[in-house]
PDB file of N, CA and C in Angstrom:
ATOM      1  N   UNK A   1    -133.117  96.532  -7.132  1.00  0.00           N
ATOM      2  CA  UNK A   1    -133.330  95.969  -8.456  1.00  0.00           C
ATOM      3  C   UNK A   1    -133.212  97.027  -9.551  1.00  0.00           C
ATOM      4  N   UNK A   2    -133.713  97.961  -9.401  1.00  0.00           N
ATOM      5  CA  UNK A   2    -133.467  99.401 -10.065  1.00  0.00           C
ATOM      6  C   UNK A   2    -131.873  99.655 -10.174  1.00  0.00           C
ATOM      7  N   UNK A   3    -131.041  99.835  -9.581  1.00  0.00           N
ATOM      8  CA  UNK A   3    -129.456  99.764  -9.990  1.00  0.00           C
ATOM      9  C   UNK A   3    -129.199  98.925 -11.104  1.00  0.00           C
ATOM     10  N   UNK A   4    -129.979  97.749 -10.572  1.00  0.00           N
ATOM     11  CA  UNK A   4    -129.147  96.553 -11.225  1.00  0.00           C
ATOM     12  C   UNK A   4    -129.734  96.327 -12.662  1.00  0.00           C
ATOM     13  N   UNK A   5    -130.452  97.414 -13.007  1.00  0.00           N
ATOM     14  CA  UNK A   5    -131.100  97.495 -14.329  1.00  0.00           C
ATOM     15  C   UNK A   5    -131.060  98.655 -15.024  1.00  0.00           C
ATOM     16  N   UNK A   6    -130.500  99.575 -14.323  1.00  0.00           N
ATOM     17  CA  UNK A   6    -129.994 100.851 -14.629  1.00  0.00           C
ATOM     18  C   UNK A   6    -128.384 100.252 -15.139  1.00  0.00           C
ATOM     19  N   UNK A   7    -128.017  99.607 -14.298  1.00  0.00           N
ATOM     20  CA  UNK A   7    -126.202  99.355 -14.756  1.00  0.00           C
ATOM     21  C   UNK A   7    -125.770  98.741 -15.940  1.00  0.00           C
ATOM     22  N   UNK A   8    -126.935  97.351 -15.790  1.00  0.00           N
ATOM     23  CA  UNK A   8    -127.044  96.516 -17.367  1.00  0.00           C
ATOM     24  C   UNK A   8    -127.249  97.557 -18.496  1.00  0.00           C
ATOM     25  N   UNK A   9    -128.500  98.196 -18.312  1.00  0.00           N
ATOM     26  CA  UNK A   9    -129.083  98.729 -19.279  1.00  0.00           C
ATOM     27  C   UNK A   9    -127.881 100.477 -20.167  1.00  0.00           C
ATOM     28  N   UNK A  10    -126.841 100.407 -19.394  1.00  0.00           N
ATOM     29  CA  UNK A  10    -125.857 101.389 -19.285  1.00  0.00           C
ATOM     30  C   UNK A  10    -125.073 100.172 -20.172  1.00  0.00           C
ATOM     31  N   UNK A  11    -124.341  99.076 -19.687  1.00  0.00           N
ATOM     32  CA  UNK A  11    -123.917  98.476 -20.246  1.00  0.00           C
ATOM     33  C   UNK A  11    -124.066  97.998 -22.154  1.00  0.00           C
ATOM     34  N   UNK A  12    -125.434  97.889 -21.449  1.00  0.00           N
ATOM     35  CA  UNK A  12    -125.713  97.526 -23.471  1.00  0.00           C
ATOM     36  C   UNK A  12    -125.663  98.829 -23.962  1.00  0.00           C
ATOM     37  N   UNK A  13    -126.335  99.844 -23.549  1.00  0.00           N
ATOM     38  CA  UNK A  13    -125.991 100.942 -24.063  1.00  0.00           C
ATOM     39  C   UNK A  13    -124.955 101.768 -24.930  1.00  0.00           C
ATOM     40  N   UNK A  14    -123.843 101.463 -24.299  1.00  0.00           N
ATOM     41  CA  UNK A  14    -122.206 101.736 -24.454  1.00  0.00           C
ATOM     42  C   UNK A  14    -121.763 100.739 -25.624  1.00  0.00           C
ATOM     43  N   UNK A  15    -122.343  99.665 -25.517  1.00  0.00           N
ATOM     44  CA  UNK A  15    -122.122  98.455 -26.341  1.00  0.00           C
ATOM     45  C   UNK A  15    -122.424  98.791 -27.564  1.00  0.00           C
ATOM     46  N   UNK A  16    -123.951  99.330 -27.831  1.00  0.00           N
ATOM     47  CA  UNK A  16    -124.880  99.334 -29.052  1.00  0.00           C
ATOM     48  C   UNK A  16    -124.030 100.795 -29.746  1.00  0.00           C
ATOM     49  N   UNK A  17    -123.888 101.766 -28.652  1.00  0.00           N
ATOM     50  CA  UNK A  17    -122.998 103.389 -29.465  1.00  0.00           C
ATOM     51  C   UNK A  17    -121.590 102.680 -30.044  1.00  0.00           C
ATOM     52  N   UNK A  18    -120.836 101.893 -29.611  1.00  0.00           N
ATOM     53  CA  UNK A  18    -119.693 101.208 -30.109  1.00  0.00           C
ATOM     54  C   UNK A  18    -120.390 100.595 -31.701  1.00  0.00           C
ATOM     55  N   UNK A  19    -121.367  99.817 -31.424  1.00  0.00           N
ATOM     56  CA  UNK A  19    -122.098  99.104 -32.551  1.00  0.00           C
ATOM     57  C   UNK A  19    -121.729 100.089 -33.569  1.00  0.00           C
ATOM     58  N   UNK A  20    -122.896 101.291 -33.461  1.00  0.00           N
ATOM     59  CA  UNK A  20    -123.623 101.975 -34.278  1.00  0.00           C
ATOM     60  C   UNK A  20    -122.340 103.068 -35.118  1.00  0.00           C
ATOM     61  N   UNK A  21    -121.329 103.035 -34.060  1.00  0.00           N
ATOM     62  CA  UNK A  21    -119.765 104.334 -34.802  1.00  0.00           C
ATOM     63  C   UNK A  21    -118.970 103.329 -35.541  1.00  0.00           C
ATOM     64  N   UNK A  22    -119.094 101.812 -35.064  1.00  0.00           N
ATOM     65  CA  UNK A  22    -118.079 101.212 -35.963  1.00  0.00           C
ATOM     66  C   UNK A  22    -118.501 100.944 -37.442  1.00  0.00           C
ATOM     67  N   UNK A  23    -120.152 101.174 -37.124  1.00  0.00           N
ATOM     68  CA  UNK A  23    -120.837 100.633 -38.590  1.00  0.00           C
ATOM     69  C   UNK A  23    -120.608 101.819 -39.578  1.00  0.00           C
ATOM     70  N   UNK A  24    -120.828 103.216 -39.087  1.00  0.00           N
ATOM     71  CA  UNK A  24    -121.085 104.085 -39.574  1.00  0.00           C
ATOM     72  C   UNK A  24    -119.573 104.482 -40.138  1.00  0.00           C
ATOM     73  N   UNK A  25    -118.531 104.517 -39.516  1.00  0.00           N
ATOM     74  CA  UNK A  25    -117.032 104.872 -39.890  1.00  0.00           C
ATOM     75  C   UNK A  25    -116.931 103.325 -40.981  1.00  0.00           C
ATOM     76  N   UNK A  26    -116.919 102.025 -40.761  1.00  0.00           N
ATOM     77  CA  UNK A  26    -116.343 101.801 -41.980  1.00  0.00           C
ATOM     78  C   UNK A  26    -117.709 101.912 -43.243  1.00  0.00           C
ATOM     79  N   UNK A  27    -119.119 102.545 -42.834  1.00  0.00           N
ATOM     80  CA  UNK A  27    -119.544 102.978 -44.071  1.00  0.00           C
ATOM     81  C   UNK A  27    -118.644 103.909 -45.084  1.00  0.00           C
ATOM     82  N   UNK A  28    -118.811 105.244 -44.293  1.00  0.00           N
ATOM     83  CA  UNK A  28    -118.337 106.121 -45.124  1.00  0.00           C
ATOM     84  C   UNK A  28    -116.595 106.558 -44.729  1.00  0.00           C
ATOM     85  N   UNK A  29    -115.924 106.120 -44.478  1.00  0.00           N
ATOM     86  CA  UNK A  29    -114.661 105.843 -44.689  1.00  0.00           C
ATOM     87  C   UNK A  29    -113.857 105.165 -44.915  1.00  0.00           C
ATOM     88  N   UNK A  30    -114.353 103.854 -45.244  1.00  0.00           N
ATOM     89  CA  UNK A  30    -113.986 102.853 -45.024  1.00  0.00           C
ATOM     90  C   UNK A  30    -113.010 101.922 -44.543  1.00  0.00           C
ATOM     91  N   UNK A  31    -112.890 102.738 -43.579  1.00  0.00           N
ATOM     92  CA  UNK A  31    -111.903 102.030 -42.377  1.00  0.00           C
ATOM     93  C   UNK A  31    -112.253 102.008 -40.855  1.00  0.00           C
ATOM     94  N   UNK A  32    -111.493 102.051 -39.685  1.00  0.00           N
ATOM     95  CA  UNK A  32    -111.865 102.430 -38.676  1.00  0.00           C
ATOM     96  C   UNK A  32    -111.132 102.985 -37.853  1.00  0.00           C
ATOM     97  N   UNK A  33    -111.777 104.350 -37.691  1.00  0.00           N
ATOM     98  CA  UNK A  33    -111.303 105.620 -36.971  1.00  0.00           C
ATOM     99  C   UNK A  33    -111.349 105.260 -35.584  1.00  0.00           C
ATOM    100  N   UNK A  34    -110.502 105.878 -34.618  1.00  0.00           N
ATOM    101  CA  UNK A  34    -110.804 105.087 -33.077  1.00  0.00           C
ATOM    102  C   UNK A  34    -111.620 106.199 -32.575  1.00  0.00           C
ATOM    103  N   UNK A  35    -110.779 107.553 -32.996  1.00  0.00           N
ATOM    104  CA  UNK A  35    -111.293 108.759 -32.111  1.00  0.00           C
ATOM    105  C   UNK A  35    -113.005 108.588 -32.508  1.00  0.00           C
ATOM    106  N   UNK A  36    -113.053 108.612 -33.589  1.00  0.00           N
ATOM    107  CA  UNK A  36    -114.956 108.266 -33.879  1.00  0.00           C
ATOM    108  C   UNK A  36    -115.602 107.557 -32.500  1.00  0.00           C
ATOM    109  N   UNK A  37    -115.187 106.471 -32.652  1.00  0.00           N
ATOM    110  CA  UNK A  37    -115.264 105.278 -32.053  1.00  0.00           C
ATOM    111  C   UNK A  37    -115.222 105.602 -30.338  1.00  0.00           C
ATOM    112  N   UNK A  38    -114.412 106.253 -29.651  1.00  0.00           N
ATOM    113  CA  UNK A  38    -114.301 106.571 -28.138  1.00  0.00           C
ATOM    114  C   UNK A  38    -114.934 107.998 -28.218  1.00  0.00           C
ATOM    115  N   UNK A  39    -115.629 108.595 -29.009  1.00  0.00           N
ATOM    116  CA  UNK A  39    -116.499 109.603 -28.951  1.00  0.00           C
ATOM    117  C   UNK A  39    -118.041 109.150 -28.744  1.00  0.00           C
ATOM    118  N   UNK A  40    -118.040 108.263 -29.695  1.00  0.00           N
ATOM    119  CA  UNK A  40    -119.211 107.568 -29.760  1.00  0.00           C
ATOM    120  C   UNK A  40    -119.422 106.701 -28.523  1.00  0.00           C
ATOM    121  N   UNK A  41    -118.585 106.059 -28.124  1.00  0.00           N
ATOM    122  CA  UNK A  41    -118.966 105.478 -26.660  1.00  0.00           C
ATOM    123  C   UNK A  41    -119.459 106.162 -25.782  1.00  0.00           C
ATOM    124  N   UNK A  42    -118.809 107.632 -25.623  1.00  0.00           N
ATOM    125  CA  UNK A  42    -119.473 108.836 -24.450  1.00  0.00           C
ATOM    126  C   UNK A  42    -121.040 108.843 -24.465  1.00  0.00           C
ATOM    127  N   UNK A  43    -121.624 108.755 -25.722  1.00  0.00           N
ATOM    128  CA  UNK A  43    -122.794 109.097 -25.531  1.00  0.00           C
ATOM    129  C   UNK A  43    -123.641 107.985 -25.538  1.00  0.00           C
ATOM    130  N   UNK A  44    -123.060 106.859 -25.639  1.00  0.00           N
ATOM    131  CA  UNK A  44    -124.250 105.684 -24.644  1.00  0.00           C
ATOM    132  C   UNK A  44    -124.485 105.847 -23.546  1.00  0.00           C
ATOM    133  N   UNK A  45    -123.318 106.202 -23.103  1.00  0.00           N
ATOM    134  CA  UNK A  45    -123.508 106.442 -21.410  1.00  0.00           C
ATOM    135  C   UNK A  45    -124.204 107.710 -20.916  1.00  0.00           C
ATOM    136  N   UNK A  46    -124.416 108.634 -21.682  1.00  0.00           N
ATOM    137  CA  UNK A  46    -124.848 110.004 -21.565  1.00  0.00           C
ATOM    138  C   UNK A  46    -126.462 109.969 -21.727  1.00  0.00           C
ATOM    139  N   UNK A  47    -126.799 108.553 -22.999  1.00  0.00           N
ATOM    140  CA  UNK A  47    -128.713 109.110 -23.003  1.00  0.00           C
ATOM    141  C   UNK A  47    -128.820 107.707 -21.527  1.00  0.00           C
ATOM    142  N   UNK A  48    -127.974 106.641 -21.457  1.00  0.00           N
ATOM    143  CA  UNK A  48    -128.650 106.282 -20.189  1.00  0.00           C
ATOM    144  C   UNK A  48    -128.568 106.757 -18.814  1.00  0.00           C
ATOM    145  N   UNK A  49    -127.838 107.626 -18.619  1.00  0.00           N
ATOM    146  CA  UNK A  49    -127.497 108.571 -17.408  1.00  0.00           C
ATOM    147  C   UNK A  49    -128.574 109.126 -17.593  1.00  0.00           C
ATOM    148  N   UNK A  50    -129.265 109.646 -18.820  1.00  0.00           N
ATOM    149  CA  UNK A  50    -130.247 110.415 -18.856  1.00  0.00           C
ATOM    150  C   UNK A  50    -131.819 110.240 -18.756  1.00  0.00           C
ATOM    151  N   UNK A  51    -131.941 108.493 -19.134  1.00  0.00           N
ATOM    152  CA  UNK A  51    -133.595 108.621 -19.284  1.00  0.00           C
ATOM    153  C   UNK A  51    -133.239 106.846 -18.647  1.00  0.00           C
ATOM    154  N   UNK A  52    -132.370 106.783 -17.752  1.00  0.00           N
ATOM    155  CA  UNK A  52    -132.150 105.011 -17.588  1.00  0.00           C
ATOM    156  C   UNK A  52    -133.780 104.651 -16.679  1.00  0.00           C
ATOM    157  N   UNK A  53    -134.142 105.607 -15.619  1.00  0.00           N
ATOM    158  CA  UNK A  53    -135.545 104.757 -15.107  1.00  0.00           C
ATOM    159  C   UNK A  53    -136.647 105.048 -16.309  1.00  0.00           C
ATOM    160  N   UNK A  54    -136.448 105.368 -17.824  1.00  0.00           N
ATOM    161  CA  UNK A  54    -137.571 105.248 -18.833  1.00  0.00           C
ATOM    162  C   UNK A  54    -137.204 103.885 -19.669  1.00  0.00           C
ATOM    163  N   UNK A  55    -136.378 103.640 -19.660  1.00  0.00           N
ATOM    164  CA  UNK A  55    -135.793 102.846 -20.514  1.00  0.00           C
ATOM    165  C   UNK A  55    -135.678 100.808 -19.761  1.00  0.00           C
ATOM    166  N   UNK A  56    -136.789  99.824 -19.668  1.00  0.00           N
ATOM    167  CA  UNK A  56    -136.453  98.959 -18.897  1.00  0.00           C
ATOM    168  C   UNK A  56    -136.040  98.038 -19.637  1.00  0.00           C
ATOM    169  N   UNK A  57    -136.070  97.883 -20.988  1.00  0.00           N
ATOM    170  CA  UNK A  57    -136.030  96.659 -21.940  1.00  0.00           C
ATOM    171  C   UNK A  57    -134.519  97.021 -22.044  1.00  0.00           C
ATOM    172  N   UNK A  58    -133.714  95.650 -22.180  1.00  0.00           N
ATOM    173  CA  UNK A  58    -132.494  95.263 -22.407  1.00  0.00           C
ATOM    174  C   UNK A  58    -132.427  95.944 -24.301  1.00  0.00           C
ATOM    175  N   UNK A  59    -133.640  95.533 -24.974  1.00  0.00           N
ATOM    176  CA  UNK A  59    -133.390  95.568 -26.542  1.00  0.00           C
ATOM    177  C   UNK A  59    -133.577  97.303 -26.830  1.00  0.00           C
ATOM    178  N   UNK A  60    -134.480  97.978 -25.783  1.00  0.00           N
ATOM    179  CA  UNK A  60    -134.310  99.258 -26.043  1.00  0.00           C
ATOM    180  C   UNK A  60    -133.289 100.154 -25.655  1.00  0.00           C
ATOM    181  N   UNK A  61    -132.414  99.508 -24.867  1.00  0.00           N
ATOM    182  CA  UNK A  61    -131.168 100.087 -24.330  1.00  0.00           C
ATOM    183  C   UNK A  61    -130.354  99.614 -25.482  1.00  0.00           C
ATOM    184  N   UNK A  62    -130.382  99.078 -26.253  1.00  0.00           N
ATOM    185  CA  UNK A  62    -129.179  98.752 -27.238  1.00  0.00           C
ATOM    186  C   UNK A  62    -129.735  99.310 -28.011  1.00  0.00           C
ATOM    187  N   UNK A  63    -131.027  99.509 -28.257  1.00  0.00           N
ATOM    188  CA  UNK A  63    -131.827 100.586 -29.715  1.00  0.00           C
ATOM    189  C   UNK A  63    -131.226 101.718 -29.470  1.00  0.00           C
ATOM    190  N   UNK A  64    -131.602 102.304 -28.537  1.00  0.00           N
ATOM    191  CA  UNK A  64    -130.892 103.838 -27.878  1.00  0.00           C
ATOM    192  C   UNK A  64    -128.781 104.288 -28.220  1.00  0.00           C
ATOM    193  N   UNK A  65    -128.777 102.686 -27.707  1.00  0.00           N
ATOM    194  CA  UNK A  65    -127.274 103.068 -27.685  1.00  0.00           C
ATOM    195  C   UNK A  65    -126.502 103.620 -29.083  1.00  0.00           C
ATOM    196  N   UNK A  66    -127.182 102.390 -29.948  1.00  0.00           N
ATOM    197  CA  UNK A  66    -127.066 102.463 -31.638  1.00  0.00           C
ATOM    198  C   UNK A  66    -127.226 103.914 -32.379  1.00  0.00           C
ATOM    199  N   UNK A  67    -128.895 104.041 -32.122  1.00  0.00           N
ATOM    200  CA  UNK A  67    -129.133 105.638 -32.642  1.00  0.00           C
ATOM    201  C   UNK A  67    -127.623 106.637 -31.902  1.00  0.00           C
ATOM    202  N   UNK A  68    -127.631 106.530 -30.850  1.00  0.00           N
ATOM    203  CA  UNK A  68    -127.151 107.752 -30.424  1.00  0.00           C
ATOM    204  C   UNK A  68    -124.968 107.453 -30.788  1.00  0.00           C
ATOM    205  N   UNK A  69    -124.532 106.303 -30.888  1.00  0.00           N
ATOM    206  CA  UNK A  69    -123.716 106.055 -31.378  1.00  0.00           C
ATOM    207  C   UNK A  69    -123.579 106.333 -33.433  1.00  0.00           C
ATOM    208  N   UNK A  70    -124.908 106.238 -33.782  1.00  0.00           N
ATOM    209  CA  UNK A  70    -124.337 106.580 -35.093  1.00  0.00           C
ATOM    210  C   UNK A  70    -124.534 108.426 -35.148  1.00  0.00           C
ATOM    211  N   UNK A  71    -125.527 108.738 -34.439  1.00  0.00           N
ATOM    212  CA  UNK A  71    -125.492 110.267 -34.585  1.00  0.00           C
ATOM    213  C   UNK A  71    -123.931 110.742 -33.728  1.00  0.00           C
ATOM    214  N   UNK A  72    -123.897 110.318 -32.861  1.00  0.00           N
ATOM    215  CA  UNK A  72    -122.210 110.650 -32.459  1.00  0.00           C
ATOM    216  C   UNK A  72    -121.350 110.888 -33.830  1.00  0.00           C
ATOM    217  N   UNK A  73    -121.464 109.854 -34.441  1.00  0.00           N
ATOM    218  CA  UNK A  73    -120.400 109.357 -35.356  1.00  0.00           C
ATOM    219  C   UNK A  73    -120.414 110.507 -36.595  1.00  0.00           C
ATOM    220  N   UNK A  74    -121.741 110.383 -36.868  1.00  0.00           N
ATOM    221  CA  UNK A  74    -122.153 111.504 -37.728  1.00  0.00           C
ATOM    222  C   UNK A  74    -121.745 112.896 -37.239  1.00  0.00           C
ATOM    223  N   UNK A  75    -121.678 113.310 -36.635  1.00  0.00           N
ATOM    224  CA  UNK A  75    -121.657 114.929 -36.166  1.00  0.00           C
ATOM    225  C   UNK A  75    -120.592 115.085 -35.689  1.00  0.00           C
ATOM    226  N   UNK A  76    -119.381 114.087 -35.502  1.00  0.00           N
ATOM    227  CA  UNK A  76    -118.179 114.162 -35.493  1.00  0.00           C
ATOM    228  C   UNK A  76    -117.168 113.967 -36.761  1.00  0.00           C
ATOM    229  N   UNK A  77    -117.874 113.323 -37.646  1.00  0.00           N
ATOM    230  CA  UNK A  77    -117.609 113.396 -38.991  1.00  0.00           C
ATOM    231  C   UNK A  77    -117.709 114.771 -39.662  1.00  0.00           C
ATOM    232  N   UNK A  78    -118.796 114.717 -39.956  1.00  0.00           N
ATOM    233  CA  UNK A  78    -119.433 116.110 -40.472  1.00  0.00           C
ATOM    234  C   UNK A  78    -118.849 117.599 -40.070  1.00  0.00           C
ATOM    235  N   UNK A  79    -119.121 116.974 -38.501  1.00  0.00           N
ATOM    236  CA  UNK A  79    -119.359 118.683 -38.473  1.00  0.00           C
ATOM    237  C   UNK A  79    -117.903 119.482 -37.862  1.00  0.00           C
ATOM    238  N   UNK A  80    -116.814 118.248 -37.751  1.00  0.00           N
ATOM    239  CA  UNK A  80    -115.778 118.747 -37.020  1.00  0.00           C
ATOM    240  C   UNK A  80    -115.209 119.456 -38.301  1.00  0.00           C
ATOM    241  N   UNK A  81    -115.496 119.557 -39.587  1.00  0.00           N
ATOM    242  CA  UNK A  81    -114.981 120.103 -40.729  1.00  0.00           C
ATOM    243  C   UNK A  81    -114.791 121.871 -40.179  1.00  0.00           C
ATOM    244  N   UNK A  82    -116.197 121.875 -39.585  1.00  0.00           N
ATOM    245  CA  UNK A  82    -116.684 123.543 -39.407  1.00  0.00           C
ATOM    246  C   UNK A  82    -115.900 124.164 -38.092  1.00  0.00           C
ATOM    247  N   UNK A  83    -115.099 123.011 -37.419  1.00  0.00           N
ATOM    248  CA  UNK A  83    -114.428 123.879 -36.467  1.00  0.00           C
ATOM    249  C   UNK A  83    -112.761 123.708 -36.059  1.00  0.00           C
TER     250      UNK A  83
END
């Protein structure tokens, strides 16, 4: 049962970082960047790889995914200026 809630919860995850880069790219660019966008997917999958047996709620796996999809988005915006 643990897989099978680890896998969902991966699922929305990936879903909510997609959410959170598409919102954030047509904020401040107003369009939509892909590379943003398939950067930002990596790291849904990265905080639930990381804390998936803390995480059991379906709505906190999409909370997670979001935050960590708009900070993706952000720090690939931002900060790719500096390199």
């Amino acid at each position: 049962m643990n897989a099978n809630r680890a896998i969902i919860n991966t699922y929305l995850s990936i879903s909510g970082s997609v959410i959170g880069a598409v919102f954030i790219c047509r904020f401040y660019l107003r369009k939509l960047d892909m590379e943003v966008v398939l950067n930002a997917t990596l790291s849904g999958g990265v905080v639930m790889g990381a804390c998936c047996d803390l995480i059991t709620g379906p709505g906190f796996a999409m909370l997670t995914g979001v935050i960590t999809g708009m900070l993706s988005a952000l720090g690939f915006l931002f900060m790719n200026k500096w390199l």
